[in-house]
N, C-alpha and C. Protein backbone atom coordinates (compact mmCIF):
# COMPACT_ATOMS: atom_id res chain seq x y z
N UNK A 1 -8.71 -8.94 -37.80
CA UNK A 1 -7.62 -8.86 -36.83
C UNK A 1 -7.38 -7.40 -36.49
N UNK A 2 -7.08 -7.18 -35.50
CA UNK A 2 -7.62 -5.67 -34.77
C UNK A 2 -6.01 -5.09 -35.25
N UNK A 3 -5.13 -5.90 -35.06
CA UNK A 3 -3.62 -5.10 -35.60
C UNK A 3 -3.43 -4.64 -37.19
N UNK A 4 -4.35 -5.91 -37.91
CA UNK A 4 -4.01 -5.78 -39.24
C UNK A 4 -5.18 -4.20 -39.65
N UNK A 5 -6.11 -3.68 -38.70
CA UNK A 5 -6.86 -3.11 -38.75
C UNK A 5 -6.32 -1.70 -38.38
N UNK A 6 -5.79 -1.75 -37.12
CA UNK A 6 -5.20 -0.54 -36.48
C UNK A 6 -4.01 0.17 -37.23
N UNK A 7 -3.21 -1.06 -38.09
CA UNK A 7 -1.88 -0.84 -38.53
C UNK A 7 -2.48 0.30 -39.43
N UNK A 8 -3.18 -0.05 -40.44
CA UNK A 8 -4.03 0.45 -41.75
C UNK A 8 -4.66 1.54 -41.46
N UNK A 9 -5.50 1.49 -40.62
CA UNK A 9 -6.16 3.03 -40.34
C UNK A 9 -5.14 4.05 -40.08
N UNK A 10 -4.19 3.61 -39.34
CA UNK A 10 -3.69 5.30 -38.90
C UNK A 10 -2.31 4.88 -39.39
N UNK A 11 -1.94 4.23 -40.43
CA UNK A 11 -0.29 3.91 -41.10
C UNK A 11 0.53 3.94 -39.89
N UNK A 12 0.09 3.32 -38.93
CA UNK A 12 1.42 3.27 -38.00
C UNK A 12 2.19 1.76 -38.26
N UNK A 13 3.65 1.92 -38.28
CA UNK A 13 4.32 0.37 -38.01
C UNK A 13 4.26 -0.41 -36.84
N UNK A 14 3.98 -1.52 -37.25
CA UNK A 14 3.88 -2.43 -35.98
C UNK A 14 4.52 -3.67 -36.41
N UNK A 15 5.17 -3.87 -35.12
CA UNK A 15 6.64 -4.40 -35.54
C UNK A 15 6.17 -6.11 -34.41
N UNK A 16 6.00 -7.25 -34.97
CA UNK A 16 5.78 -8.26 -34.42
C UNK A 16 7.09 -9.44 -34.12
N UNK A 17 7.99 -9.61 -33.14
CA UNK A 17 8.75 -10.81 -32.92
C UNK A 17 7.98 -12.13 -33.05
N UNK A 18 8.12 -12.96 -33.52
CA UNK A 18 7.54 -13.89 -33.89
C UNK A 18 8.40 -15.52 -34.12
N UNK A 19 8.07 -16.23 -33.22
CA UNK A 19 8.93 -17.75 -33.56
C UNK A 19 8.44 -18.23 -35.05
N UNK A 20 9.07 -18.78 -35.89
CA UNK A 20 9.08 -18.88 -37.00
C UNK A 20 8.11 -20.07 -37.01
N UNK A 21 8.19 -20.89 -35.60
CA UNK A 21 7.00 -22.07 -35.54
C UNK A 21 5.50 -21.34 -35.79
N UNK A 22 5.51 -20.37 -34.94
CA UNK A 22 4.62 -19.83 -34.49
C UNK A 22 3.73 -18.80 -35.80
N UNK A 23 4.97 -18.65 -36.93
CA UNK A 23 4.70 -17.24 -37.92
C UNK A 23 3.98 -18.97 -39.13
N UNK A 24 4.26 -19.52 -39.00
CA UNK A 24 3.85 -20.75 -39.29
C UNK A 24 2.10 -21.19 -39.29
N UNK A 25 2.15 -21.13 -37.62
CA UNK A 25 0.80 -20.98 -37.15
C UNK A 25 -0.72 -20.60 -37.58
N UNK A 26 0.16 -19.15 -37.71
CA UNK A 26 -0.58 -18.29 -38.46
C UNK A 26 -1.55 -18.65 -39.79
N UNK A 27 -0.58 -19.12 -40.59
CA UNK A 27 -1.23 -19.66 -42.12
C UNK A 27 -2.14 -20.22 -41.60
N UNK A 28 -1.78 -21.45 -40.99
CA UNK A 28 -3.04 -22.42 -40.30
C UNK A 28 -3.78 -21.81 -39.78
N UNK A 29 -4.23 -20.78 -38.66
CA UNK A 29 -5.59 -20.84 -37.93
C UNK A 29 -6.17 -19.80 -38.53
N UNK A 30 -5.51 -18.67 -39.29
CA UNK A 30 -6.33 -17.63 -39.88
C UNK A 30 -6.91 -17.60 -41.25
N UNK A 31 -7.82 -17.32 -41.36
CA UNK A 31 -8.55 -17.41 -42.32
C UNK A 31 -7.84 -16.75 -43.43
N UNK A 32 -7.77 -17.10 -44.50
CA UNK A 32 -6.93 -16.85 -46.02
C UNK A 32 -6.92 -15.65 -46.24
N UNK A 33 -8.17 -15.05 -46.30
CA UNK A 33 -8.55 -13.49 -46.54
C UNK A 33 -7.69 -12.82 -45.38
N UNK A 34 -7.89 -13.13 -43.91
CA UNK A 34 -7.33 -12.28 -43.30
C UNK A 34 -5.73 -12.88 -42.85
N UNK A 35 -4.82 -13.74 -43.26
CA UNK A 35 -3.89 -14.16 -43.28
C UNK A 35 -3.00 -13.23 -44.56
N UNK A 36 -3.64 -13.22 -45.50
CA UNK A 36 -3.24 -12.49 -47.22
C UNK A 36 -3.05 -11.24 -46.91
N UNK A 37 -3.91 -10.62 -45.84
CA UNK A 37 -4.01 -9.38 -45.72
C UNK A 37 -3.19 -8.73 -44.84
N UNK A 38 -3.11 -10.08 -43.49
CA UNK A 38 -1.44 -9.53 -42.92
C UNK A 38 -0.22 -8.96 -43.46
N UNK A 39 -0.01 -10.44 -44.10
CA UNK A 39 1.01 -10.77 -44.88
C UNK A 39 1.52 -9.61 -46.51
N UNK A 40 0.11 -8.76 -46.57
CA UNK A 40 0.50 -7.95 -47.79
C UNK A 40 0.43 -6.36 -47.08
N UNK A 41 0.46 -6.77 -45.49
CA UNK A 41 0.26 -4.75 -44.92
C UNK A 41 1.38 -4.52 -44.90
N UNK A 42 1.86 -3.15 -45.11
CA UNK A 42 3.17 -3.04 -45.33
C UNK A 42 3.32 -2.27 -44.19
N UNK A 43 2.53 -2.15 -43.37
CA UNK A 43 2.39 -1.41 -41.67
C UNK A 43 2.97 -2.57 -40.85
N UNK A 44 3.02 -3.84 -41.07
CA UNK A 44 3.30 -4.83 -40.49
C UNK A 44 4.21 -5.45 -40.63
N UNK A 45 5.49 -5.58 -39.70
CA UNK A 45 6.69 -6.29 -40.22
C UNK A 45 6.85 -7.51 -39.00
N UNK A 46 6.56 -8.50 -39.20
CA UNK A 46 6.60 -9.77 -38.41
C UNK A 46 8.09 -10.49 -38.71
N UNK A 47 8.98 -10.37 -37.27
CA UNK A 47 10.61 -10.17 -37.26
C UNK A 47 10.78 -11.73 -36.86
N UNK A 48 11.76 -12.24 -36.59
CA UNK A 48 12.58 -13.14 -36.14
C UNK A 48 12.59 -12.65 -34.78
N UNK A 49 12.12 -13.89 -33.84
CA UNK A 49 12.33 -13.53 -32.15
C UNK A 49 13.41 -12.69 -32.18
N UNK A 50 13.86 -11.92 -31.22
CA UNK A 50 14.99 -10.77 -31.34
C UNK A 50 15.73 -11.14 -29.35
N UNK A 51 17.01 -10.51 -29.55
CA UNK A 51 17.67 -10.76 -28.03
C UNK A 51 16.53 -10.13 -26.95
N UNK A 52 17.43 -10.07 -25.84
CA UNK A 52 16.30 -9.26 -24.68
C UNK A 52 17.13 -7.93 -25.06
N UNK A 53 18.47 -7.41 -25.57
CA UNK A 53 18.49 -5.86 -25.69
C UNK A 53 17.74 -5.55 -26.86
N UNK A 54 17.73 -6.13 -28.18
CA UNK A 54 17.01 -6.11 -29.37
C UNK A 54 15.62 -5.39 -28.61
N UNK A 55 15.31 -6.19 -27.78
CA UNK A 55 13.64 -6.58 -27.48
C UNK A 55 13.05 -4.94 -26.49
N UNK A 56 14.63 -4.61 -25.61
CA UNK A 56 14.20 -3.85 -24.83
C UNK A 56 13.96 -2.38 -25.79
N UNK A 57 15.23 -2.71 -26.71
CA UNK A 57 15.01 -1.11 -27.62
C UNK A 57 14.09 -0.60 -28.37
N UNK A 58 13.42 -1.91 -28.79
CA UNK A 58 12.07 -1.92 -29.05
C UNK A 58 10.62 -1.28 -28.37
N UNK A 59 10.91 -2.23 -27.01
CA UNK A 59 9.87 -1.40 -26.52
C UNK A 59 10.04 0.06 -26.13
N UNK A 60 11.72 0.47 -25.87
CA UNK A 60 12.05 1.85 -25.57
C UNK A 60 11.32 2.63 -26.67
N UNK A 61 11.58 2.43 -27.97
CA UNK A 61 11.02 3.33 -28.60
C UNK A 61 10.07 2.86 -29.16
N UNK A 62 9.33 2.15 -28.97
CA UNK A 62 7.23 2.36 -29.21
C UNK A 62 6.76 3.20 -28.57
N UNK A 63 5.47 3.68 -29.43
CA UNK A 63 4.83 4.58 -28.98
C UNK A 63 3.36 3.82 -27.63
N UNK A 64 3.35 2.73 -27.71
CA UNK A 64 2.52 1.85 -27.10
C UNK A 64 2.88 0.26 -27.38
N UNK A 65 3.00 -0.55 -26.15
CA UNK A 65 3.14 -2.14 -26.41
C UNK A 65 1.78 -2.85 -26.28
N UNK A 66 1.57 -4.30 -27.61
CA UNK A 66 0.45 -5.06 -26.98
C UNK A 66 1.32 -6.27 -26.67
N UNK A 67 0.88 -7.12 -25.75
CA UNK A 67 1.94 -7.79 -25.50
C UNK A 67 0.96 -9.34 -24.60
N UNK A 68 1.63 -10.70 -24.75
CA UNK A 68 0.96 -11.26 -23.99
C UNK A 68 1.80 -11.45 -23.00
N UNK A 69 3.23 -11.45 -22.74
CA UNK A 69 4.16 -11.52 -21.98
C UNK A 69 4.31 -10.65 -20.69
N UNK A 70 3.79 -11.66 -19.80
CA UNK A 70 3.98 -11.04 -18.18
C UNK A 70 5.02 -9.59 -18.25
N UNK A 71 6.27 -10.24 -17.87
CA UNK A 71 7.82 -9.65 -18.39
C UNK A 71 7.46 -7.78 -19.23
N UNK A 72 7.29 -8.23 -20.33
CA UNK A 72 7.15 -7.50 -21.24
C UNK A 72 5.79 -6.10 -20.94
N UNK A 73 5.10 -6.91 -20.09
CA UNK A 73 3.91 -5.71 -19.47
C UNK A 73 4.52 -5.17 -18.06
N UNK A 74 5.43 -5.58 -17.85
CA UNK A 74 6.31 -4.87 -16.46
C UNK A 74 6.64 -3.82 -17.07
N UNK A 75 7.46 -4.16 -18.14
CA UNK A 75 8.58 -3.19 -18.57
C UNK A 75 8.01 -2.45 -19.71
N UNK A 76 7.10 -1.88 -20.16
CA UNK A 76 5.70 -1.23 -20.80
C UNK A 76 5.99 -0.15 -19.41
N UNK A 77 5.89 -0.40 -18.26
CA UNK A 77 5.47 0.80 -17.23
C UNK A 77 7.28 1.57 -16.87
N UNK A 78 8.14 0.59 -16.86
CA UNK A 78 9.40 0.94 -16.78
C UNK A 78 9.63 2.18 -18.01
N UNK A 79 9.14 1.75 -19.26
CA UNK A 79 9.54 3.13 -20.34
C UNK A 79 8.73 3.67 -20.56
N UNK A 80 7.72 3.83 -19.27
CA UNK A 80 6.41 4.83 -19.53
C UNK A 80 5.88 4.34 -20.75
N UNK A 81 4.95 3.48 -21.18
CA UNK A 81 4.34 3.32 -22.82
C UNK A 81 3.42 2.59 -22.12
N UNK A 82 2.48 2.61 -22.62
CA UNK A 82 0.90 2.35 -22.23
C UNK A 82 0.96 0.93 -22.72
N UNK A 83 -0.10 -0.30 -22.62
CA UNK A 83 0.45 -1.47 -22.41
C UNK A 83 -1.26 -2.22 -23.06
N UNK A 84 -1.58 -2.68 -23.65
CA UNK A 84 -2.35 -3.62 -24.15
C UNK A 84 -1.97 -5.06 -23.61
N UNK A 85 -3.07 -5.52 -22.89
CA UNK A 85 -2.42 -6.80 -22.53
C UNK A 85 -3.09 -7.79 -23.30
N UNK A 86 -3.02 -8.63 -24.31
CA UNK A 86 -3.51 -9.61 -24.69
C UNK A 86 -3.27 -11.35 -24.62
N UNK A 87 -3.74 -10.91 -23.11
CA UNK A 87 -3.95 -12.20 -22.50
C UNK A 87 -5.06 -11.71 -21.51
N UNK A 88 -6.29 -13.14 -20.60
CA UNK A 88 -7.38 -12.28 -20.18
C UNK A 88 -7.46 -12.09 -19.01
N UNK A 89 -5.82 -12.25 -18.41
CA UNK A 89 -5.64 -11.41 -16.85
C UNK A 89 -4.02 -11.38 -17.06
N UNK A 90 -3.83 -10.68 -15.88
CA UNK A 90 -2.47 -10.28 -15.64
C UNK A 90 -2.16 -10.63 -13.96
N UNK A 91 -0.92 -10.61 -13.86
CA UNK A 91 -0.45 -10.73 -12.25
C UNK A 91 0.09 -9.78 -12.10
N UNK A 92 0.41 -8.40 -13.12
CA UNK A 92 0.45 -7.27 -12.30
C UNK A 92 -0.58 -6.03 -12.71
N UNK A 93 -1.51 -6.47 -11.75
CA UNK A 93 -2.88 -5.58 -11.40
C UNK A 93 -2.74 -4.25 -11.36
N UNK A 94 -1.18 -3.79 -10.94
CA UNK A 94 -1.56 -2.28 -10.75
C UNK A 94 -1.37 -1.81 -11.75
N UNK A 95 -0.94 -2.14 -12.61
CA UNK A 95 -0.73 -1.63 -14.05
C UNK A 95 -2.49 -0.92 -14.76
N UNK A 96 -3.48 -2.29 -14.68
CA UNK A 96 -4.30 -2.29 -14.85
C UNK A 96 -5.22 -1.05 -14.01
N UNK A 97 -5.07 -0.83 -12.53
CA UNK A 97 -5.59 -0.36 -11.80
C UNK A 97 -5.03 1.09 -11.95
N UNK A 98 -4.15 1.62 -12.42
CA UNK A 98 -3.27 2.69 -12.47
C UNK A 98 -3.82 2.78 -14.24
N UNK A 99 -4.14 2.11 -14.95
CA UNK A 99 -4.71 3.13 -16.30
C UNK A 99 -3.63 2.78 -16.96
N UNK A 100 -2.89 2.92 -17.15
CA UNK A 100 -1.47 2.49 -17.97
C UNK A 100 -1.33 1.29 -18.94
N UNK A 101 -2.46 0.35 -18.49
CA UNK A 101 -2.27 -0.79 -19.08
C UNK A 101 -4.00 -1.28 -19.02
N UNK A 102 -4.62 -1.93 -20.21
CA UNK A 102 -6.06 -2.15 -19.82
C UNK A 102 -5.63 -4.09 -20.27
N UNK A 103 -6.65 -5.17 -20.22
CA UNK A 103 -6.49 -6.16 -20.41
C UNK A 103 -7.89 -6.69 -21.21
N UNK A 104 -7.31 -6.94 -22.67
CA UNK A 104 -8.17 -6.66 -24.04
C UNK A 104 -8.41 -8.26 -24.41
N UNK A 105 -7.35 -9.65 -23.86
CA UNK A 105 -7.19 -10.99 -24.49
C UNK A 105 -6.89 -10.58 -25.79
N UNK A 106 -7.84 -11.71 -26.86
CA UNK A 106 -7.81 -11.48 -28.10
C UNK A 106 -9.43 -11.06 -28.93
N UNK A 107 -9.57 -10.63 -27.72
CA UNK A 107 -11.08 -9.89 -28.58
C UNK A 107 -10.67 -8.26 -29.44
N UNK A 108 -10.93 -9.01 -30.69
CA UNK A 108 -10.55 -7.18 -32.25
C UNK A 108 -11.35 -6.10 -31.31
N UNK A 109 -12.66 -6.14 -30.85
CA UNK A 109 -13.01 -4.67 -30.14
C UNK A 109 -12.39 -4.28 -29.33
N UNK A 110 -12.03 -4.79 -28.01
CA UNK A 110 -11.50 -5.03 -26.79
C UNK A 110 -9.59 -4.29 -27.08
N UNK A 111 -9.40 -4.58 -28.38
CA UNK A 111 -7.81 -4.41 -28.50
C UNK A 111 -8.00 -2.87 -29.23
N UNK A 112 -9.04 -2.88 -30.34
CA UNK A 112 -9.19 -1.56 -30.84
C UNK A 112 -9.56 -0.36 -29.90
N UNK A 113 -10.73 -0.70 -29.15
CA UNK A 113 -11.10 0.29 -28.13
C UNK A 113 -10.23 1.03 -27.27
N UNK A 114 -8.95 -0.36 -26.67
CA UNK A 114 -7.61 0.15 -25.86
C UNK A 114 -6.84 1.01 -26.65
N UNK A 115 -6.38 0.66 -27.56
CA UNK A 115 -6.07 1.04 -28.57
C UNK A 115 -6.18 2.64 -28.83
N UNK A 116 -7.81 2.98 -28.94
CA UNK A 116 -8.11 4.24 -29.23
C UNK A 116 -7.89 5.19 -28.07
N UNK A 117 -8.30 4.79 -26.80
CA UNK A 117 -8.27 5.06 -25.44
C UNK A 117 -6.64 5.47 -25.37
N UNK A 118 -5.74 4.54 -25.34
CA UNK A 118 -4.24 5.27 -25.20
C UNK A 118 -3.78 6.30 -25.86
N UNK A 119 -4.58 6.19 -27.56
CA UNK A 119 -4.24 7.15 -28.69
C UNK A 119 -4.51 8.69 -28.69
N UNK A 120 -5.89 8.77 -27.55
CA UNK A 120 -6.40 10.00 -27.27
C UNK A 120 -6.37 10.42 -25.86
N UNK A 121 -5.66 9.57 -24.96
CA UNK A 121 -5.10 10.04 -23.83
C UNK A 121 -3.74 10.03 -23.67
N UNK A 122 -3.14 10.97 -23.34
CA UNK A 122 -1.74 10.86 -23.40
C UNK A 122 -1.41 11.23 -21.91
N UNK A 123 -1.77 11.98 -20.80
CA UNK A 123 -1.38 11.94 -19.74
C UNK A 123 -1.33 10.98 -18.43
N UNK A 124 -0.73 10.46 -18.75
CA UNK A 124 -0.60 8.99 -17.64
C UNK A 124 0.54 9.28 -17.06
N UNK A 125 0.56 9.05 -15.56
CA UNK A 125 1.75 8.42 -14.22
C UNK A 125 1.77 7.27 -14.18
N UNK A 126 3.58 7.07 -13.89
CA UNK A 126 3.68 6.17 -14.25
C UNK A 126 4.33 5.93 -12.98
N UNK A 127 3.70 5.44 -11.74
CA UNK A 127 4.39 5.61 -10.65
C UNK A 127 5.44 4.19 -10.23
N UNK A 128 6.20 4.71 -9.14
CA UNK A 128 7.26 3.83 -8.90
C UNK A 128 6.96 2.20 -8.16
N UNK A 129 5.95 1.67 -8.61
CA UNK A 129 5.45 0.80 -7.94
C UNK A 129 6.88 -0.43 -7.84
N UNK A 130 7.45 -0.78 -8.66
CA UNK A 130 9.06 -1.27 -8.86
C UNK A 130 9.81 -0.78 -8.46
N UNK A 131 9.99 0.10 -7.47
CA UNK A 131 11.01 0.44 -6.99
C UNK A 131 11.75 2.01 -7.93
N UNK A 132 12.74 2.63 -7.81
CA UNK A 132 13.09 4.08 -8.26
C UNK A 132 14.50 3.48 -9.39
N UNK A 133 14.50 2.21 -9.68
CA UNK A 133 15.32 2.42 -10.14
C UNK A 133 17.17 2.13 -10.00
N UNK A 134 16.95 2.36 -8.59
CA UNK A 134 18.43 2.51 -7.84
C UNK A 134 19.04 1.14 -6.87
N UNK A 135 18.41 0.44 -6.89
CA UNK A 135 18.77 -0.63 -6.34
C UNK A 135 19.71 -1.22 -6.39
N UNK A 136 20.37 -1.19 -7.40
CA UNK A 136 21.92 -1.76 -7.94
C UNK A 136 22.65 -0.61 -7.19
N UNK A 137 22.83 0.31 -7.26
CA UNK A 137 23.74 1.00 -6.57
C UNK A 137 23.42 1.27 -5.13
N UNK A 138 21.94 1.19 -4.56
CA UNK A 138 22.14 1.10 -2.77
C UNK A 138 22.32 -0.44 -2.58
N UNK A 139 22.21 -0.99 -3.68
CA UNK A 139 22.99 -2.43 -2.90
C UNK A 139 24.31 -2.63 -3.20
N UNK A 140 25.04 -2.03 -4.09
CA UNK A 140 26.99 -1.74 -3.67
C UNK A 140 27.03 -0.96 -2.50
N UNK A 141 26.55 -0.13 -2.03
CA UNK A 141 26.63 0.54 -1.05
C UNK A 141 27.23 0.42 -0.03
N UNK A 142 25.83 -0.89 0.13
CA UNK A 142 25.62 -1.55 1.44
C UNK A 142 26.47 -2.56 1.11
N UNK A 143 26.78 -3.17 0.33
CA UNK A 143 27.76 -4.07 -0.14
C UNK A 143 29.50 -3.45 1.04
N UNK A 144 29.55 -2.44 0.34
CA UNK A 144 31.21 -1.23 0.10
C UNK A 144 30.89 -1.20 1.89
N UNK A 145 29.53 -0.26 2.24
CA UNK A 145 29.59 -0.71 3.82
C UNK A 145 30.49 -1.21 4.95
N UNK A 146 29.26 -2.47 4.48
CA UNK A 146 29.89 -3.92 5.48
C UNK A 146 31.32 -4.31 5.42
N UNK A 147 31.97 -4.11 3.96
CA UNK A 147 33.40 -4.49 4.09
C UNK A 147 34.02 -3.23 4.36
């Protein structure tokens, strides 16, 4: 498993939300050896699903997200953090096309390689393809305006 791999090589924490159905799962489809070995990295802390502010502060302060969640690879470009997508497309392409984000599924090379690639590049734009940000306040605006 490319996380239980990545965690270990370079002692970084990696912090997994996880449905308890789902942390469940796990036992079942992974093989014992590499299930034991999750379960005993101490780089790896597999949490209780968490709120969406829980979730956002999270990704605020990672140093990089892998993520299979559409949602969650938007907002990877919103706090500038480079974006592993593990799922084997995305619907937002420019992420992909802009470098910021590569799309790995669940292949261990494919996630390590991204992986290394974000670790030794650090200069990425992160341009405004979403808009600047301000939308809530030019739409009181225009709101304050009209009345």
């Amino acid at each position: 498993m490319a996380i239980d791999y990545i965690s270990r090589k370079d002692t970084i924490q990696i912090i997994i939300p996880l449905h308890p159905r789902t942390s469940g799962i796990l036992k079942e489809k992974l093989k014992p050896k590499l299930y034991d070995s999750v379960k005993q990295n101490e780089w790896i802390k597999i949490i209780l699903p968490v709120s969406y502010l829980d979730m956002i502060m999270l990704e605020k302060n990672a140093k990089l997200i892998m993520t299979d969640s559409g949602g969650v690879q938007k907002e990877s470009h919103f706090f500038k953090k480079p974006c592993i997508i593990l799922r084997p497309e995305t619907e937002w392409t420019e992420l992909v096309r802009n470098g910021t984000a590569i799309i790995a599924d669940a292949d261990t090379s494919k996630i390590i390689d991204s992986y290394q690639f974000f670790k030794t590049n650090k200069n990425f734009s992160f341009p405004p393809f979403f808009g600047d940000g301000n939308a809530a306040e030019f739409i009181c605006k225009k709101i304050i305006k009209n009345f």
